[in-house]
N, C-alpha and C. Protein backbone atom coordinates (compact mmCIF):
# COMPACT_ATOMS: atom_id res chain seq x y z
N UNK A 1 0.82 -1.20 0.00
CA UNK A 1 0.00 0.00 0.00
C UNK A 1 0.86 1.26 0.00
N UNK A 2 1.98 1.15 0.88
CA UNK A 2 2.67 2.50 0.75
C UNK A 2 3.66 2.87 -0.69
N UNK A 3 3.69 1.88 -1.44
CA UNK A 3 4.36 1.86 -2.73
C UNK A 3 3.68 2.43 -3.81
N UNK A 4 2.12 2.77 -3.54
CA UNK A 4 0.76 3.81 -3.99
C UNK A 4 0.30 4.71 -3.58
N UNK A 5 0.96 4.81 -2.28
CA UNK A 5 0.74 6.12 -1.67
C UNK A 5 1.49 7.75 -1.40
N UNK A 6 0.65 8.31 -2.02
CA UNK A 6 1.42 9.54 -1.73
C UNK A 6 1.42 10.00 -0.33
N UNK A 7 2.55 10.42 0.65
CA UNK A 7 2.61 10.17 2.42
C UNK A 7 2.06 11.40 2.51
N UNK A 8 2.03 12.73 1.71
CA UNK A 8 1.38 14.01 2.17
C UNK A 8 0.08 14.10 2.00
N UNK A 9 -0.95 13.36 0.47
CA UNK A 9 -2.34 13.59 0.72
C UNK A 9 -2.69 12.27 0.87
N UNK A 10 -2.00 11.61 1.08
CA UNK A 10 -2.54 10.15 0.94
C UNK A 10 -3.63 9.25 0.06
N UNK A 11 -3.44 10.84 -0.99
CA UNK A 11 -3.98 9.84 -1.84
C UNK A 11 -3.15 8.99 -3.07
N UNK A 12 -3.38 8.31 -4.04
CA UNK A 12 -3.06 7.09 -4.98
C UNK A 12 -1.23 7.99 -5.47
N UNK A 13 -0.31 7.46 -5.70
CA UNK A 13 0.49 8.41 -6.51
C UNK A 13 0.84 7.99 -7.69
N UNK A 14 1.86 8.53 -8.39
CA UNK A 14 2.23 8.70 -9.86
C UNK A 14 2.46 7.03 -10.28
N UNK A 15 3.20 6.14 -9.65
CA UNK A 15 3.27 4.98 -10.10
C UNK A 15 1.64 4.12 -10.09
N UNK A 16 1.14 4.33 -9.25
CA UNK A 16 -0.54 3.97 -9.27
C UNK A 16 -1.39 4.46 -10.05
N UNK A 17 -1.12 5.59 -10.62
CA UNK A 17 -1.71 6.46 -11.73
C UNK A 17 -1.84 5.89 -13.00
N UNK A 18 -0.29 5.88 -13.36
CA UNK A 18 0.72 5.01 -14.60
C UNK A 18 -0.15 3.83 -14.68
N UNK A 19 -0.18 3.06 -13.88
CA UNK A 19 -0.69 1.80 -13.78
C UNK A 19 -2.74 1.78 -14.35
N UNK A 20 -3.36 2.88 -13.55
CA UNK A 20 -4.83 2.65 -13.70
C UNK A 20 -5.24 3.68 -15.03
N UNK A 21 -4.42 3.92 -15.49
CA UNK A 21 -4.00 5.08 -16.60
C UNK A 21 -4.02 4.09 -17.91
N UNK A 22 -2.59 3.44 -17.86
CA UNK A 22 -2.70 2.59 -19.05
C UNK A 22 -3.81 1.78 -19.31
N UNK A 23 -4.32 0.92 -18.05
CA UNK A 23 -5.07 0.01 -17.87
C UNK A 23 -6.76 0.03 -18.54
N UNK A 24 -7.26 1.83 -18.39
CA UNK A 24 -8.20 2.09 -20.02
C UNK A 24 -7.95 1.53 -20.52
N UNK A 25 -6.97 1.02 -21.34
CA UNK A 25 -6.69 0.61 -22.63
C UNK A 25 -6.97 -0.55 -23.07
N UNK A 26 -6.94 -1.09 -21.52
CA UNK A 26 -6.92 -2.86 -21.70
C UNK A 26 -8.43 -3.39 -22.78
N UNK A 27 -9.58 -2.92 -22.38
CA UNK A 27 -10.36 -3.53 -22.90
C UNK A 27 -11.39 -2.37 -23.68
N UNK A 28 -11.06 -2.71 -25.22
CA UNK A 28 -11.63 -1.83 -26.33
C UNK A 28 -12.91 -1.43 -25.98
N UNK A 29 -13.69 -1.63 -25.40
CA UNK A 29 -14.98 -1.84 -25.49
C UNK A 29 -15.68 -0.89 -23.97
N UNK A 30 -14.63 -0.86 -23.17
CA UNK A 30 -14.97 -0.36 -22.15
C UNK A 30 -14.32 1.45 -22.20
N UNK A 31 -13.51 1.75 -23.07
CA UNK A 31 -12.58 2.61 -23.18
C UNK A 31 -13.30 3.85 -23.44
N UNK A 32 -14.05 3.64 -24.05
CA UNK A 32 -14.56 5.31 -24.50
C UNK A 32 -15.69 6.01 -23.61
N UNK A 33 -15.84 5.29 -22.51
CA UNK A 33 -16.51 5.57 -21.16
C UNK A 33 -15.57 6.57 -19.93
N UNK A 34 -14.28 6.82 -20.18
CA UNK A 34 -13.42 7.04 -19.34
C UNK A 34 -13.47 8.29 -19.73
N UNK A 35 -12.80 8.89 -18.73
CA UNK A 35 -12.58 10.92 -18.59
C UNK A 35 -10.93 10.88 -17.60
N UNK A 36 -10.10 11.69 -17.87
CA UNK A 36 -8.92 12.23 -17.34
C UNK A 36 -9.54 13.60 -17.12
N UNK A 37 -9.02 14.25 -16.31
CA UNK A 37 -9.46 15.50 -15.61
C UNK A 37 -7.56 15.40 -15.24
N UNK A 38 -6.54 16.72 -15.74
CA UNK A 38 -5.42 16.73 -14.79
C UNK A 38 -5.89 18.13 -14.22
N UNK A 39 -5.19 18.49 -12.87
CA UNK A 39 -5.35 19.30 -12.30
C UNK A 39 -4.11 19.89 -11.87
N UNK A 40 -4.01 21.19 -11.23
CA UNK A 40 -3.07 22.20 -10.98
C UNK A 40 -3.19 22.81 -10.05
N UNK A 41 -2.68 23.58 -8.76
CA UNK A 41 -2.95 24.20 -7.80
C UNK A 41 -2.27 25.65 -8.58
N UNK A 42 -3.37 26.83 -8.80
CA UNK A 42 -2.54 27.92 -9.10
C UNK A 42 -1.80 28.83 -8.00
N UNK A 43 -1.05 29.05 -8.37
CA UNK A 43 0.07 29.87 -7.79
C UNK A 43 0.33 29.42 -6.54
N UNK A 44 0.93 27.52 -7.01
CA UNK A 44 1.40 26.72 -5.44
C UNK A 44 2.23 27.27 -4.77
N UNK A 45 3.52 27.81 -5.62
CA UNK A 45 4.55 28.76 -5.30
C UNK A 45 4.74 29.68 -4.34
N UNK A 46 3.63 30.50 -4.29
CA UNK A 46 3.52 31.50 -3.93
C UNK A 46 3.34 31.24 -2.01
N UNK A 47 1.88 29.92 -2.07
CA UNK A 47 2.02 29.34 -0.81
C UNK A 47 3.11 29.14 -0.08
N UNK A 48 4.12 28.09 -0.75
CA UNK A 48 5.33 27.70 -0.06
C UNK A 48 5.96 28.64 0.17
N UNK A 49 6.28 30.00 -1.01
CA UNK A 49 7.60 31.06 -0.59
C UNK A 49 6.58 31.88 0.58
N UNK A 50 5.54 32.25 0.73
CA UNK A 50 5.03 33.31 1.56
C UNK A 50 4.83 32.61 2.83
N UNK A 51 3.92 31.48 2.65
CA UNK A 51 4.26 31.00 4.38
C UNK A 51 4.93 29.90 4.74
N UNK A 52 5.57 29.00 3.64
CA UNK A 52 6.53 27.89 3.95
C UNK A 52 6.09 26.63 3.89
N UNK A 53 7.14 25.19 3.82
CA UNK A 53 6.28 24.81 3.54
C UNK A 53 5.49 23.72 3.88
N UNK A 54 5.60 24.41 5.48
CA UNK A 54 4.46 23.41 6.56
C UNK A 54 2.86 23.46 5.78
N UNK A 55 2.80 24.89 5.31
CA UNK A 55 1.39 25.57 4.53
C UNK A 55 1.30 25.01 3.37
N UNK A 56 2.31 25.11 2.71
CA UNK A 56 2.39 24.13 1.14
C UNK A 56 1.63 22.86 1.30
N UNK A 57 2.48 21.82 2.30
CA UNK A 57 2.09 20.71 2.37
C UNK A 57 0.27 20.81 2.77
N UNK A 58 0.57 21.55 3.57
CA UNK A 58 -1.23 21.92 4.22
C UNK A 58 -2.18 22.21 2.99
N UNK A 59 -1.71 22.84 2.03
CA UNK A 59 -2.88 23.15 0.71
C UNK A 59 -2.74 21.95 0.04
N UNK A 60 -1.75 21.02 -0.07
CA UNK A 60 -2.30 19.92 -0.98
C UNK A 60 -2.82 18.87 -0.17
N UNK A 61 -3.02 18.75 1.14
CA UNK A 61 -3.31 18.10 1.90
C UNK A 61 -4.93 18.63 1.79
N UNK A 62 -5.14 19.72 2.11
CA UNK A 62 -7.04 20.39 1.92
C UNK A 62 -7.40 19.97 0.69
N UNK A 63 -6.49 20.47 -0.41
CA UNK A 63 -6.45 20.13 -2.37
C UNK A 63 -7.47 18.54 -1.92
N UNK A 64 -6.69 17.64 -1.97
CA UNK A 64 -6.62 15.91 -2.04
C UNK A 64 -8.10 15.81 -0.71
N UNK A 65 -8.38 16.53 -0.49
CA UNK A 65 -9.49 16.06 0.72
C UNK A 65 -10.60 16.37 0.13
N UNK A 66 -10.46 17.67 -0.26
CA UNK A 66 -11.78 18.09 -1.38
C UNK A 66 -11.95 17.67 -2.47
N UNK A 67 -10.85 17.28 -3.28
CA UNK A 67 -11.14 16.37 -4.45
C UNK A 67 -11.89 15.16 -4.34
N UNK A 68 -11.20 14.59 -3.02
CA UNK A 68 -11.99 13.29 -2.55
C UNK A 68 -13.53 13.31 -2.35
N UNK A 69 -13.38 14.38 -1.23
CA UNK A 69 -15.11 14.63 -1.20
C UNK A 69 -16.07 15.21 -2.00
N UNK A 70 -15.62 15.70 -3.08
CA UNK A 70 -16.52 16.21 -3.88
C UNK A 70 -16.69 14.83 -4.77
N UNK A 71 -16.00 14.33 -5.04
CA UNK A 71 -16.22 13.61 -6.17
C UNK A 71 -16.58 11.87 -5.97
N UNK A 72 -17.46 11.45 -6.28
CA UNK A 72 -18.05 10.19 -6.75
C UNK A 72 -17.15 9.06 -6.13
N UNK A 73 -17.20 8.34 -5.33
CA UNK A 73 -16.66 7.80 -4.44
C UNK A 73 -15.37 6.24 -5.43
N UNK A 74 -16.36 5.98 -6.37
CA UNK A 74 -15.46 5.55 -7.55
C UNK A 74 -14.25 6.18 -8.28
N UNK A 75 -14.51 7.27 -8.53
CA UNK A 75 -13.55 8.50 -8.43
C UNK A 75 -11.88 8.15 -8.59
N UNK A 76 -11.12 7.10 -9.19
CA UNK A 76 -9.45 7.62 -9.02
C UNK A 76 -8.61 9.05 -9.06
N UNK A 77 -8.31 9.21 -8.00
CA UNK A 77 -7.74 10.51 -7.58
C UNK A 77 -6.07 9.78 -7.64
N UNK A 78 -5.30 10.60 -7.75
CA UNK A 78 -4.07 10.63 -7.39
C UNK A 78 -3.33 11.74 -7.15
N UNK A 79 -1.96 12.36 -6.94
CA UNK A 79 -1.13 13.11 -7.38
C UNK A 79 -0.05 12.65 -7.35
N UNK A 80 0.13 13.68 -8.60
CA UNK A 80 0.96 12.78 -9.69
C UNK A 80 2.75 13.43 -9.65
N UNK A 81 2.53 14.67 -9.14
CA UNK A 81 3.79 15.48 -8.54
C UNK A 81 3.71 16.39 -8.27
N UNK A 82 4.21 17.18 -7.67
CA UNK A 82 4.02 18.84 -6.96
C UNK A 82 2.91 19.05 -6.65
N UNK A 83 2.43 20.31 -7.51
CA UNK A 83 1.07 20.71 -6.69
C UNK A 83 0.39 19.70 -8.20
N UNK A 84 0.42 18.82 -8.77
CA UNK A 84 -0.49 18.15 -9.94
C UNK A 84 -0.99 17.10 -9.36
N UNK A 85 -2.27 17.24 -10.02
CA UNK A 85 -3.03 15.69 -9.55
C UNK A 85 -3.73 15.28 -10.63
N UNK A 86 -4.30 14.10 -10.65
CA UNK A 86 -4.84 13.40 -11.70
C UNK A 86 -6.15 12.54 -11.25
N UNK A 87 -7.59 12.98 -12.10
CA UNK A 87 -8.59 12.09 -11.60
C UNK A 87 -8.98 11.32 -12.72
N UNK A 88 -9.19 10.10 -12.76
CA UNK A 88 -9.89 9.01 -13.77
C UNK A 88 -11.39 9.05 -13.22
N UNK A 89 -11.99 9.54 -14.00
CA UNK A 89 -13.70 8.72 -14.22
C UNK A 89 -13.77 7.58 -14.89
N UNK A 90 -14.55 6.91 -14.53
CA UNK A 90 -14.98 5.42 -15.53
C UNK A 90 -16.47 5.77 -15.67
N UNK A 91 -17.38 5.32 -16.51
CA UNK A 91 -18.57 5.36 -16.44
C UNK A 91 -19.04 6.52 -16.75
N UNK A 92 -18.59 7.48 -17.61
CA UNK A 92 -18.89 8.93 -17.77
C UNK A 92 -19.49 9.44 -18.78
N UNK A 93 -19.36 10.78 -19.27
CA UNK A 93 -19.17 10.97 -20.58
C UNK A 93 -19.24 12.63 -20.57
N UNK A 94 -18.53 13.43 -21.27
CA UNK A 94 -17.99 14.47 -21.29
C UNK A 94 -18.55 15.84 -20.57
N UNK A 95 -19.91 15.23 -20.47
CA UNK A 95 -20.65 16.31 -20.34
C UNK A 95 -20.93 16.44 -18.14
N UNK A 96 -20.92 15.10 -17.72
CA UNK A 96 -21.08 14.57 -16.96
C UNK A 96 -19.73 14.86 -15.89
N UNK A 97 -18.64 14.47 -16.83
CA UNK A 97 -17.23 14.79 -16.30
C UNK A 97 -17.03 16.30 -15.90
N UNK A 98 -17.07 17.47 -16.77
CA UNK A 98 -17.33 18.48 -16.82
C UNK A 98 -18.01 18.94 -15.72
N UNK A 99 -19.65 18.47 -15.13
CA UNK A 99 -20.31 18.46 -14.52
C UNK A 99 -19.18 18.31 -12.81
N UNK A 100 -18.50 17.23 -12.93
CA UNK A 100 -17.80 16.58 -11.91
C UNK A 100 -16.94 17.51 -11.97
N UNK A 101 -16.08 17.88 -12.61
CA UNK A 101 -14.66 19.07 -12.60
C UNK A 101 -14.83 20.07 -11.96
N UNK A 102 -15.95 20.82 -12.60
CA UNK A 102 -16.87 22.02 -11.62
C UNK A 102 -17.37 21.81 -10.40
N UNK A 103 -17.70 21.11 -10.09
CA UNK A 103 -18.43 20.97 -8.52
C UNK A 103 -17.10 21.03 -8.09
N UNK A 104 -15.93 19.73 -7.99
CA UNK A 104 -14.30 20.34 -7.53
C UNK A 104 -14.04 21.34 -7.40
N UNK A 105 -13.68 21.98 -8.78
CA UNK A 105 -12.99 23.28 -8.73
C UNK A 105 -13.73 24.33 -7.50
N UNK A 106 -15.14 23.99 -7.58
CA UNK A 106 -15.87 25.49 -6.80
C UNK A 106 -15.72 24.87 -5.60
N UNK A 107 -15.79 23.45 -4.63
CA UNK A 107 -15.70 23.04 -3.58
C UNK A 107 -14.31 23.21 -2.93
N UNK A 108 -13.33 23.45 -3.80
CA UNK A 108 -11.70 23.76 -3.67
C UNK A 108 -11.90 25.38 -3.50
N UNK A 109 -12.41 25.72 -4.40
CA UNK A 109 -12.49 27.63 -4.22
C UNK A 109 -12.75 27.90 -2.69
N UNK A 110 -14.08 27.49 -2.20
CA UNK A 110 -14.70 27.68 -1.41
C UNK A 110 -14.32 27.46 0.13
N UNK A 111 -13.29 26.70 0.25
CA UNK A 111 -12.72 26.31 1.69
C UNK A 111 -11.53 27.06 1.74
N UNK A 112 -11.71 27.74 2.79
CA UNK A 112 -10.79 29.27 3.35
C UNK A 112 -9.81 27.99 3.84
N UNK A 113 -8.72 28.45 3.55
CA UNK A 113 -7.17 28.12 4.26
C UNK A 113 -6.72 29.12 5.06
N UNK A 114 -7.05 28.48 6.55
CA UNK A 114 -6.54 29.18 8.00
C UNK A 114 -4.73 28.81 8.33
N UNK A 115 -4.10 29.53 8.77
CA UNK A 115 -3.02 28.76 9.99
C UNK A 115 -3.65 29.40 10.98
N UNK A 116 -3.99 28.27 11.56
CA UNK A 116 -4.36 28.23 13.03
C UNK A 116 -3.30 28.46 14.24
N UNK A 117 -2.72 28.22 13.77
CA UNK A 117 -1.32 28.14 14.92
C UNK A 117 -0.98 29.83 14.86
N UNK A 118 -0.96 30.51 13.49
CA UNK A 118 -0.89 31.66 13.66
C UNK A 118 -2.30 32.69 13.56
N UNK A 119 -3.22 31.77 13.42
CA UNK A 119 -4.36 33.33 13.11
C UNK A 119 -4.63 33.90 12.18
N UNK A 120 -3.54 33.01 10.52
CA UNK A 120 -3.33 34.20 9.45
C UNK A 120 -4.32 33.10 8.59
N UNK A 121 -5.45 34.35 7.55
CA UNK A 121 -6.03 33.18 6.49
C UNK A 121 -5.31 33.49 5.24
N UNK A 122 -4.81 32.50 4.81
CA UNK A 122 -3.88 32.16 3.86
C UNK A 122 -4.77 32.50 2.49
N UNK A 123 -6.05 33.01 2.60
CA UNK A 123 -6.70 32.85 0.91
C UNK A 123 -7.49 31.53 0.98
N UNK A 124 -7.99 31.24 -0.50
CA UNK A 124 -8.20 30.03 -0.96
C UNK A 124 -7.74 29.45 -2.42
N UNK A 125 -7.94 27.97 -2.44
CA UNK A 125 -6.72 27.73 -3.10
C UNK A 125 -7.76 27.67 -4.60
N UNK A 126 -7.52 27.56 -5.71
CA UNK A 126 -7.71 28.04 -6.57
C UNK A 126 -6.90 26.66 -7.75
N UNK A 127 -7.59 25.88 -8.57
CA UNK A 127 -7.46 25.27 -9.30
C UNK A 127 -7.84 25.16 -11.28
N UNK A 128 -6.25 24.69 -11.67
CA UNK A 128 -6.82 25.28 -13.09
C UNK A 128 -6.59 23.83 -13.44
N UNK A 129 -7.03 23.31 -14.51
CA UNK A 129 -7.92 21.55 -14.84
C UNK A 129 -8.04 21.45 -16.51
N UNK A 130 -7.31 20.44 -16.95
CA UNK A 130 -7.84 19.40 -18.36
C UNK A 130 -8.50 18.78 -18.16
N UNK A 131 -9.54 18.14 -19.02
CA UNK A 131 -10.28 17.33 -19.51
C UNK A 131 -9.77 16.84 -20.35
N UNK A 132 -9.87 15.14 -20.96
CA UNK A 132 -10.02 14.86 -21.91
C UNK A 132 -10.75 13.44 -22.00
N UNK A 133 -11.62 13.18 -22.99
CA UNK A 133 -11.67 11.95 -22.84
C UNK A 133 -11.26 10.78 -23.90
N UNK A 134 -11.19 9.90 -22.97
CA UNK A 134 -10.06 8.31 -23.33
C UNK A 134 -10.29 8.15 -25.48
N UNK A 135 -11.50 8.23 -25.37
CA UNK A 135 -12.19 8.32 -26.77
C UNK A 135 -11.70 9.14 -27.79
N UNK A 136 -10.86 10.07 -27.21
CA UNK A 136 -10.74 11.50 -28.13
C UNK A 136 -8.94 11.07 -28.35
N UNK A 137 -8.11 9.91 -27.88
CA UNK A 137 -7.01 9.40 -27.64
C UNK A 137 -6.51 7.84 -27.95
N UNK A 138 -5.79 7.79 -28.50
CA UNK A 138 -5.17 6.12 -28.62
C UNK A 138 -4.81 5.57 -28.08
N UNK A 139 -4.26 6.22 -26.44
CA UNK A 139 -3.74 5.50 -25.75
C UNK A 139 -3.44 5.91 -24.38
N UNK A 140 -3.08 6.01 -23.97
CA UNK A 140 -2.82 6.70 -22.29
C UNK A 140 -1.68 7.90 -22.69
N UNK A 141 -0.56 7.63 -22.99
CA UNK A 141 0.69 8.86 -23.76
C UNK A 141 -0.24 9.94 -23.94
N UNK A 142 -1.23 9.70 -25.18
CA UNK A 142 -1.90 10.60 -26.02
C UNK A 142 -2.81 11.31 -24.99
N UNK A 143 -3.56 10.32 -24.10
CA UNK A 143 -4.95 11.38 -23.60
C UNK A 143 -3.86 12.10 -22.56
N UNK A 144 -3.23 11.39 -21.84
CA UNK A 144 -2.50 12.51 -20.49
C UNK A 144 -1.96 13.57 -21.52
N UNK A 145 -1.12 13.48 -22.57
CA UNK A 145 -0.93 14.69 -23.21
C UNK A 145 -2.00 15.72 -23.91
N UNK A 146 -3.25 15.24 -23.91
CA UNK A 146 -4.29 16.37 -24.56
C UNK A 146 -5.21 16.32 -23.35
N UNK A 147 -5.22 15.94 -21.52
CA UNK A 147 -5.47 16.58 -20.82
C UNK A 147 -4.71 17.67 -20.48
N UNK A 148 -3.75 17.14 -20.44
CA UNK A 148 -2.32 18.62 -19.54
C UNK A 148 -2.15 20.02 -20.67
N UNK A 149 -2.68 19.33 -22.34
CA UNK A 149 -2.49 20.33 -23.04
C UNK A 149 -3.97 21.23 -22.65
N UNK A 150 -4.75 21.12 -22.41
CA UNK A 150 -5.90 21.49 -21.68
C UNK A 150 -5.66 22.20 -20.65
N UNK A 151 -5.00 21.54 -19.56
CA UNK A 151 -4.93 22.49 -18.37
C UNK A 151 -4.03 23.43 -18.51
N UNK A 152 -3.22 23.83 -19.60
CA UNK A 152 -2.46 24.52 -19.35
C UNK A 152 -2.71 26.05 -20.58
N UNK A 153 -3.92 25.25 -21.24
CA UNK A 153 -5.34 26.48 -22.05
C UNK A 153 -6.07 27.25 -20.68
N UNK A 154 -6.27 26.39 -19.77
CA UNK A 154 -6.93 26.79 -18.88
C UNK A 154 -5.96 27.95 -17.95
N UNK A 155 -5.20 27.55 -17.95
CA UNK A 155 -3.66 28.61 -16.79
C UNK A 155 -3.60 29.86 -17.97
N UNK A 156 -3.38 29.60 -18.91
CA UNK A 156 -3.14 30.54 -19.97
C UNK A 156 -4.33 31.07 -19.79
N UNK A 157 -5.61 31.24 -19.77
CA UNK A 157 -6.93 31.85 -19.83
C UNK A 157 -7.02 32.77 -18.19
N UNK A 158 -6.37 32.70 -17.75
CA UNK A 158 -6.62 33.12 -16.48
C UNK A 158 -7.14 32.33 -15.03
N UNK A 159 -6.55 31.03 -15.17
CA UNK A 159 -6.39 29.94 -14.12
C UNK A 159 -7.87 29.54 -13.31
N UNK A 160 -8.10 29.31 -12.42
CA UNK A 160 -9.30 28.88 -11.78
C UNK A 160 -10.18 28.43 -12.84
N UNK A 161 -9.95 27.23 -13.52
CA UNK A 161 -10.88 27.03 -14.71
C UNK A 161 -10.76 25.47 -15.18
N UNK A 162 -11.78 25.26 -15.92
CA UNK A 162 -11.51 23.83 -16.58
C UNK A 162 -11.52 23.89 -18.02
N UNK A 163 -11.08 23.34 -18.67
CA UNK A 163 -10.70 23.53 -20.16
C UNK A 163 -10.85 21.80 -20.51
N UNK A 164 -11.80 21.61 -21.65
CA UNK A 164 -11.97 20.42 -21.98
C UNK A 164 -11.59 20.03 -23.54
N UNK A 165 -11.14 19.26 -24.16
CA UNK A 165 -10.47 18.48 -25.26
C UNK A 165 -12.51 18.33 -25.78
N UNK A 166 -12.62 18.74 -26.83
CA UNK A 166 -13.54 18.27 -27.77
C UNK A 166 -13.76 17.54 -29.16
N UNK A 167 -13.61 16.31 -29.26
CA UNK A 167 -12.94 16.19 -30.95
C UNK A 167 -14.25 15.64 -31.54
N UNK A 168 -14.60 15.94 -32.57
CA UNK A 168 -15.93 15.97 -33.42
C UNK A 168 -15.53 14.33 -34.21
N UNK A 169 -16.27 13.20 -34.03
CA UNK A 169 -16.00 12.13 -35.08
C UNK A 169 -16.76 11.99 -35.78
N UNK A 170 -15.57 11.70 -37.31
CA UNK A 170 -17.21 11.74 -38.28
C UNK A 170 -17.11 10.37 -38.87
């Protein structure tokens, strides 16, 4: 278990990701049901240099709690490094996922970050997010690269946002 675990949010990490990531792939038939959502903490930076990074660890620790609870208990959450995380839907479909990204993002907006120890409110933390789904991709390489190319439409747009991959098949 600890060889999947990330020790700061405790939730799934990058080698567990890799693993339930490729694993879409396994069976053709089930594949085009799936959604990647990557995610971003904006301006993580700023946390760690201004209050350090007992607080750092503390926002991805709130990050990974609210992701959890907002979202569908089936839900694969991970993070995947720094302030990035990664959620798999199964059973979805674009519109639905979307649906799921937003309730996150605004349930992440919405919870004030205190230090208690000092009295100071740190803000709230603020998340910018890809979409893509498995369907719109050949393979795991491809969709993690046209989610992250997503989230990073979304940072470019002015952050706190979700940005979704749409591909028209004809």
């Amino acid at each position: 278990r600890l060889a999947v675990t990330d020790p700061i949010t405790k939730l799934f990490n990058r080698r567990a990701f890799d693993q339930r990531l490729a694993a879409i792939y396994d069976d053709p038939k089930d594949t085009m049901h799936h959604a990647l959502l990557v995610a971003d903490i904006d301006h993580f930076k700023m946390f760690n240099d201004t209050y350090g990074h007992q607080v750092g660890d503390r926002v991805l620790s709130v990050a990974a709690a609210m992701m959890k609870n907002s979202l569908d208990k089936d839900a694969f959450v991970a993070r995947t490094g720094g302030e990035e995380f990664a959620v798999i839907l199964k059973g979805t479909s674009l519109e639905a996922a979307s649906e799921a990204a937003e309730h996150m993002r605004r349930a992440i907006e919405a919870t004030p970050l205190k230090n208690h120890n000092e009295g100071v409110d740190c803000g709230s933390i603020t998340m910018s997010m890809g979409l893509c789904m498995s369907s719109d991709a050949s393979g795991a390489d491809e969709l993690y690269s046209h989610a992250d190319r997503m989230l990073y439409e979304a940072k470019s747009s002015g952050r706190n946002q979700m940005k979704a991959l749409s591909l028209i098949h004809i």
